[in-house]
N, C-alpha and C. Protein backbone atom coordinates (compact mmCIF):
# COMPACT_ATOMS: atom_id res chain seq x y z
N UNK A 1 127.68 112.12 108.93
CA UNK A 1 126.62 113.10 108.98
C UNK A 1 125.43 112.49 109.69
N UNK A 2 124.67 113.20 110.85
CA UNK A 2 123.41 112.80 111.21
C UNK A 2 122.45 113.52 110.55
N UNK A 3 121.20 112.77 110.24
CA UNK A 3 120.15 113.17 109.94
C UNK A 3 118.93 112.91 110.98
N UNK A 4 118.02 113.73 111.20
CA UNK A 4 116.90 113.21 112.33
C UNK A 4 115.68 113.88 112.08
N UNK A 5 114.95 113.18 112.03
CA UNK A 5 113.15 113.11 111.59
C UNK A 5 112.18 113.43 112.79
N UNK A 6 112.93 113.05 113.83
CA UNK A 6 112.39 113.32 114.79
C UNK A 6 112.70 114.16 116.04
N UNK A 7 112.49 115.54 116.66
CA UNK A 7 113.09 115.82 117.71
C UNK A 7 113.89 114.77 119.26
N UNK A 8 113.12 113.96 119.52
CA UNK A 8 113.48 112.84 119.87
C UNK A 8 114.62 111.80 119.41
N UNK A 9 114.61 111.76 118.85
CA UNK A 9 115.90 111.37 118.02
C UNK A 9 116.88 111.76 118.65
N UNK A 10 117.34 113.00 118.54
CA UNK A 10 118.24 113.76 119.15
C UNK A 10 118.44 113.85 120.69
N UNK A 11 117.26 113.82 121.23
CA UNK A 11 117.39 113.41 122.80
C UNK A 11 117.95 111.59 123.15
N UNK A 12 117.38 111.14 122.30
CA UNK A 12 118.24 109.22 122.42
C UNK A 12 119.40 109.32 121.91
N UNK A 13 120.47 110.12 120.96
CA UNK A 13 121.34 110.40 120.83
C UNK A 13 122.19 111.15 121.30
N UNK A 14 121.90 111.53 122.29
CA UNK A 14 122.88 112.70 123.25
C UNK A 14 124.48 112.47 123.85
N UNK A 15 123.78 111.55 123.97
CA UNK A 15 125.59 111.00 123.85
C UNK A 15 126.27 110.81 123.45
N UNK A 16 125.54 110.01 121.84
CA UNK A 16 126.78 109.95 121.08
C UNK A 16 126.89 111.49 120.00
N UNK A 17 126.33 112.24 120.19
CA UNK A 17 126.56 113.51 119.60
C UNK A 17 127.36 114.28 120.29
N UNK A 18 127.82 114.42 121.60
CA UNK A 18 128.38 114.91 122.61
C UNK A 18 129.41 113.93 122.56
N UNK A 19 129.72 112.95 122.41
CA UNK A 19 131.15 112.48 121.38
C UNK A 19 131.32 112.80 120.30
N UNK A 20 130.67 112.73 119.50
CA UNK A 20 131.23 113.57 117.78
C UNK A 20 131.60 114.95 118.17
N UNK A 21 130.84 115.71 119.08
CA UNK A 21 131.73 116.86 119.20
C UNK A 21 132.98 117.03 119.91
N UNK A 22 133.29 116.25 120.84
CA UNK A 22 134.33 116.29 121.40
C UNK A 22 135.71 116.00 120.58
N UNK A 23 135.28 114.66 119.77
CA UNK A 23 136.12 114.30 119.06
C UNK A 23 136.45 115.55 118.10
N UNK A 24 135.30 116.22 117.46
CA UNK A 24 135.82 116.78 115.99
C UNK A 24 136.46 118.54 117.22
N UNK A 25 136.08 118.85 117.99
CA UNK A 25 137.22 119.79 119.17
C UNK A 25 138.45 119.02 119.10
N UNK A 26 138.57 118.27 119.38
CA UNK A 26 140.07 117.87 120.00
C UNK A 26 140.84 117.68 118.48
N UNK A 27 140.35 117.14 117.74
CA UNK A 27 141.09 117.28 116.16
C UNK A 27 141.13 118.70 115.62
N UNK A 28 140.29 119.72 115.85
CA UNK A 28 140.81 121.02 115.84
C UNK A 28 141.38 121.93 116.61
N UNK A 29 141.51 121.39 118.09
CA UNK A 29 142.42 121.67 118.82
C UNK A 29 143.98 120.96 118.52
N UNK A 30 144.19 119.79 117.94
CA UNK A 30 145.14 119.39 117.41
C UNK A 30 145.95 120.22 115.96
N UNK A 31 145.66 120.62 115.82
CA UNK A 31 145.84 121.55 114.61
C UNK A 31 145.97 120.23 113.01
N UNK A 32 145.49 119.16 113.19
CA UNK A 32 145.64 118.13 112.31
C UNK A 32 145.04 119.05 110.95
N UNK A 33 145.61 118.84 110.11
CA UNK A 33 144.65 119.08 108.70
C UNK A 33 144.28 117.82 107.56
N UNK A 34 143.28 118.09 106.93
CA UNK A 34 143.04 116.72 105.90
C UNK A 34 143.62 117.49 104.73
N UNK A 35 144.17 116.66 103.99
CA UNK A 35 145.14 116.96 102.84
C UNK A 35 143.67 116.78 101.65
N UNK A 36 143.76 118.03 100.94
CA UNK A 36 141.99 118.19 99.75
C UNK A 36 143.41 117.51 99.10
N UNK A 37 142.20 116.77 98.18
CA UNK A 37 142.54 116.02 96.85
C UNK A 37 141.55 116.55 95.54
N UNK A 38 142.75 117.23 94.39
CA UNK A 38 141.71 117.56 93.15
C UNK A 38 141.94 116.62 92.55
N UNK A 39 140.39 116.26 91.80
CA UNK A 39 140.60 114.88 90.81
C UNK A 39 140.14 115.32 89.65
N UNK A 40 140.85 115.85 88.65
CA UNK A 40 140.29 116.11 87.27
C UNK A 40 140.11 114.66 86.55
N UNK A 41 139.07 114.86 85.88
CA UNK A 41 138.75 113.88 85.19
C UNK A 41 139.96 113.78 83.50
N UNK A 42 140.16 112.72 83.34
CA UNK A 42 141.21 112.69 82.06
C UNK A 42 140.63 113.45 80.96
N UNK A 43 141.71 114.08 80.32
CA UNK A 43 141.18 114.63 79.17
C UNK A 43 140.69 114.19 77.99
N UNK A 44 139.32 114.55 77.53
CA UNK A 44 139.30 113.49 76.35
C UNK A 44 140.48 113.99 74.94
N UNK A 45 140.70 113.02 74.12
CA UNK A 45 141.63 112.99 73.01
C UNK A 45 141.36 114.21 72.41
N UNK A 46 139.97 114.69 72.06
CA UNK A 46 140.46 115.78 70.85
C UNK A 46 140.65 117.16 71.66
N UNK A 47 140.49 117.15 73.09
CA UNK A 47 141.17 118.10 73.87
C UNK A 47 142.41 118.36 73.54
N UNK A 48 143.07 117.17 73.72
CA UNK A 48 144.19 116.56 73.69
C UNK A 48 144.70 117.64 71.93
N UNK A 49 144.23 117.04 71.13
CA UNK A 49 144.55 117.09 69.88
C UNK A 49 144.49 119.01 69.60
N UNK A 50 143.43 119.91 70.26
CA UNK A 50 143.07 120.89 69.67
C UNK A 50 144.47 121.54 70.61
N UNK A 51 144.60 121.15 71.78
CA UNK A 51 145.76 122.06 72.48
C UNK A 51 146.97 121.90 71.84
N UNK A 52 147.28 120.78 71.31
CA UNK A 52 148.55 120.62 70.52
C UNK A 52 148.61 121.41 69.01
N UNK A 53 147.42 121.56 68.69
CA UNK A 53 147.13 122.61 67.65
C UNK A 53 147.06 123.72 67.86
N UNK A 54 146.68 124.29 69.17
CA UNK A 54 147.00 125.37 69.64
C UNK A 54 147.29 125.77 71.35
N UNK A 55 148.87 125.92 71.37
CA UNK A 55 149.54 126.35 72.40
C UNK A 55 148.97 127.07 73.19
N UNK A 56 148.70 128.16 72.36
CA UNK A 56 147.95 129.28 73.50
C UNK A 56 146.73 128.92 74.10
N UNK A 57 146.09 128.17 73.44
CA UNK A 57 144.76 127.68 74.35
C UNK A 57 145.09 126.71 75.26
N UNK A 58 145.85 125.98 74.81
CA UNK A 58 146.67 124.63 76.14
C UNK A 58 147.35 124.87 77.23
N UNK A 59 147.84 126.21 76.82
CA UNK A 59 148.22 127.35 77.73
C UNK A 59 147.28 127.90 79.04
N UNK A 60 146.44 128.39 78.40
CA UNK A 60 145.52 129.04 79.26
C UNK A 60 144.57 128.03 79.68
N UNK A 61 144.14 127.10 79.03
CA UNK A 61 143.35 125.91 80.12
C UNK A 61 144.04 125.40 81.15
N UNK A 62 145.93 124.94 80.67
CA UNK A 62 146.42 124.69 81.85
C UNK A 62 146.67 126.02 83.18
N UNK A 63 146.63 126.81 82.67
CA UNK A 63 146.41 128.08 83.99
C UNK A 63 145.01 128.20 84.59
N UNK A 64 143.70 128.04 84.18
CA UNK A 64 142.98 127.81 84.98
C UNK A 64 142.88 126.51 85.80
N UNK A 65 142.09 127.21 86.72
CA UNK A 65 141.51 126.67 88.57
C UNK A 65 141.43 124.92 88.18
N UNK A 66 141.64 124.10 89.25
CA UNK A 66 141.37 122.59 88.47
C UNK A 66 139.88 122.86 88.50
N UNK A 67 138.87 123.73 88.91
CA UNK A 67 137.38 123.19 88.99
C UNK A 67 137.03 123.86 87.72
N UNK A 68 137.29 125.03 86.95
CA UNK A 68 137.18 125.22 86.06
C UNK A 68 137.73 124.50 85.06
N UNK A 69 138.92 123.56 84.99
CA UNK A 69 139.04 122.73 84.25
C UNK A 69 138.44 121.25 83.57
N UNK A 70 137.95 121.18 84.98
CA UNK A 70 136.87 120.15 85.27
C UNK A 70 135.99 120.65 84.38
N UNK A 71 135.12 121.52 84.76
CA UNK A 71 133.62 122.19 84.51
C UNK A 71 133.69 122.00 82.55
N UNK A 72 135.20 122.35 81.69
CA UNK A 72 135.34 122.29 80.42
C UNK A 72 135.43 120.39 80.49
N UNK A 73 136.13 120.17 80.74
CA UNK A 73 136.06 118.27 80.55
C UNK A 73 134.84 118.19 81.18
N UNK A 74 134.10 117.96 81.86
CA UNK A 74 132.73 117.26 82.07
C UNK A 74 131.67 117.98 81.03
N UNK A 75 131.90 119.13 80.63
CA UNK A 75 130.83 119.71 79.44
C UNK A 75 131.54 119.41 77.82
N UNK A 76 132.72 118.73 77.71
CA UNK A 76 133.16 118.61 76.42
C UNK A 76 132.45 117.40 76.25
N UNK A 77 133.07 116.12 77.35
CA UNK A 77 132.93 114.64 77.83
C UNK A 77 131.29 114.48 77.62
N UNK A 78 130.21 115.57 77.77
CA UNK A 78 128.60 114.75 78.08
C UNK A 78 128.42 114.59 76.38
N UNK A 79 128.71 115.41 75.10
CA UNK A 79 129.14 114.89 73.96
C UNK A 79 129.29 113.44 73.59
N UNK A 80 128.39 113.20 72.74
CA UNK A 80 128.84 112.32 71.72
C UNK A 80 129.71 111.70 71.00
N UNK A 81 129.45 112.67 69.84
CA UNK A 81 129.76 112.88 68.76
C UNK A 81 131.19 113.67 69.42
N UNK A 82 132.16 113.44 68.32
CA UNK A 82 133.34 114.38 68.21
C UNK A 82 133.47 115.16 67.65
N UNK A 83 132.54 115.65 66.75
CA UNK A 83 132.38 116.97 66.15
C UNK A 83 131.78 117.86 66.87
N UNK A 84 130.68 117.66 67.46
CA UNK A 84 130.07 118.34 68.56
C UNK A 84 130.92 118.32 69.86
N UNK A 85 132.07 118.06 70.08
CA UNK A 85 133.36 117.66 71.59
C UNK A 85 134.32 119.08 70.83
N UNK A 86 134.15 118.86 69.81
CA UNK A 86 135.20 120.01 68.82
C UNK A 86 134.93 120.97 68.74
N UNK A 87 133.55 121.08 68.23
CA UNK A 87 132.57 122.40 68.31
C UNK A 87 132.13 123.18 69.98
N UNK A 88 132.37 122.37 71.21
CA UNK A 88 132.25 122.74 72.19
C UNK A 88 133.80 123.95 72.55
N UNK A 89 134.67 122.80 72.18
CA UNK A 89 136.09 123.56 72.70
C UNK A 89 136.04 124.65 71.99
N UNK A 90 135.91 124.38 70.63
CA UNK A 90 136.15 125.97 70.05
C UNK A 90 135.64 127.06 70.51
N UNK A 91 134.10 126.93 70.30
CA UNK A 91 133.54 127.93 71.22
C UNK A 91 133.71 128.39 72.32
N UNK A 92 134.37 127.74 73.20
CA UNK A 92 134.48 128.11 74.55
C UNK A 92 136.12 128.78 74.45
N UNK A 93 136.29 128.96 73.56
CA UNK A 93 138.50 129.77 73.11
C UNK A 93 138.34 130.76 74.12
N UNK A 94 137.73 131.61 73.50
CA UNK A 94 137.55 133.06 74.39
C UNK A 94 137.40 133.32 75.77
N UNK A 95 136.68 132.51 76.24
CA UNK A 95 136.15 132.14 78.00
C UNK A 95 137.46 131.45 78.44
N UNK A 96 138.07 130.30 77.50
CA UNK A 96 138.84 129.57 78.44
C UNK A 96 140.39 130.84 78.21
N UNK A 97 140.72 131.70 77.28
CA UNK A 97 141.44 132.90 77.12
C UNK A 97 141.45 133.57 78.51
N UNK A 98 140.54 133.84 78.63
CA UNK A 98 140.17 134.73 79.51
C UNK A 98 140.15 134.69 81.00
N UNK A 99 140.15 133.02 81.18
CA UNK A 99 140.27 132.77 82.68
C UNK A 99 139.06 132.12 83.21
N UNK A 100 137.81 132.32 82.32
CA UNK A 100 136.62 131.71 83.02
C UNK A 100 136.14 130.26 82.64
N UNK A 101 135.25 129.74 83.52
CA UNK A 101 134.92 128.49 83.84
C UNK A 101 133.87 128.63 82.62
N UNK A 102 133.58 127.13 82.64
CA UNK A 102 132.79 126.83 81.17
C UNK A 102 131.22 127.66 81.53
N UNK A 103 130.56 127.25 83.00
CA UNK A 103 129.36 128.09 83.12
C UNK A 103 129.11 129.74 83.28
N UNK A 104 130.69 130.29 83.47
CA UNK A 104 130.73 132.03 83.65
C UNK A 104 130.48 132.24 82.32
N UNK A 105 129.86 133.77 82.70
CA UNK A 105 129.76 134.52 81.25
C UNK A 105 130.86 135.42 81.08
């Protein structure tokens, strides 16, 4: 990524910006693609524990989006306490039922 502070900037760089574009043309003239990588973060344990207690919710978290899965592990995970990690999942049954991400209403 370039950044520039100065209009000038961009005029002492003309060249090599007029290579970054050429290059990133000819890689989309190549039809190359970059392979996306989802990285869910591991589940914490009493995730772990409440889905094995209940199917249908282990169910339907594993059918949602990986970013909505994410969005429930990074808001279970900022927790403490494991009662409050417990008290998050529960509450969220209905939303994660339903298909939506931890911040949808």
């Amino acid at each position: 990524m370039l950044s520039f502070d100065h209009p000038d900037q961009v005029i002492q760089m003309k060249d090599h910006i007029s290579e970054l574009l050429r290059d990133a043309i000819n890689v989309a003239a190549s039809g190359k693609r970059v392979e996306k990588r989802t990285v869910i973060p591991k589940r914490p344990e009493v995730l772990v524990d409440i889905f094995s207690q209940d199917p249908l919710l282990g169910d339907a978290f594993d059918a949602l989006t990986p970013g909505r899965q994410k969005s429930y592990i990074l808001h279970v995970n900022s927790a403490k306490n494991e009662e409050t990690k417990r008290r998050r999942i529960l509450s969220s049954r209905e939303k994660i039922l339903a298909g939506k991400g931890a911040l949808e209403r």
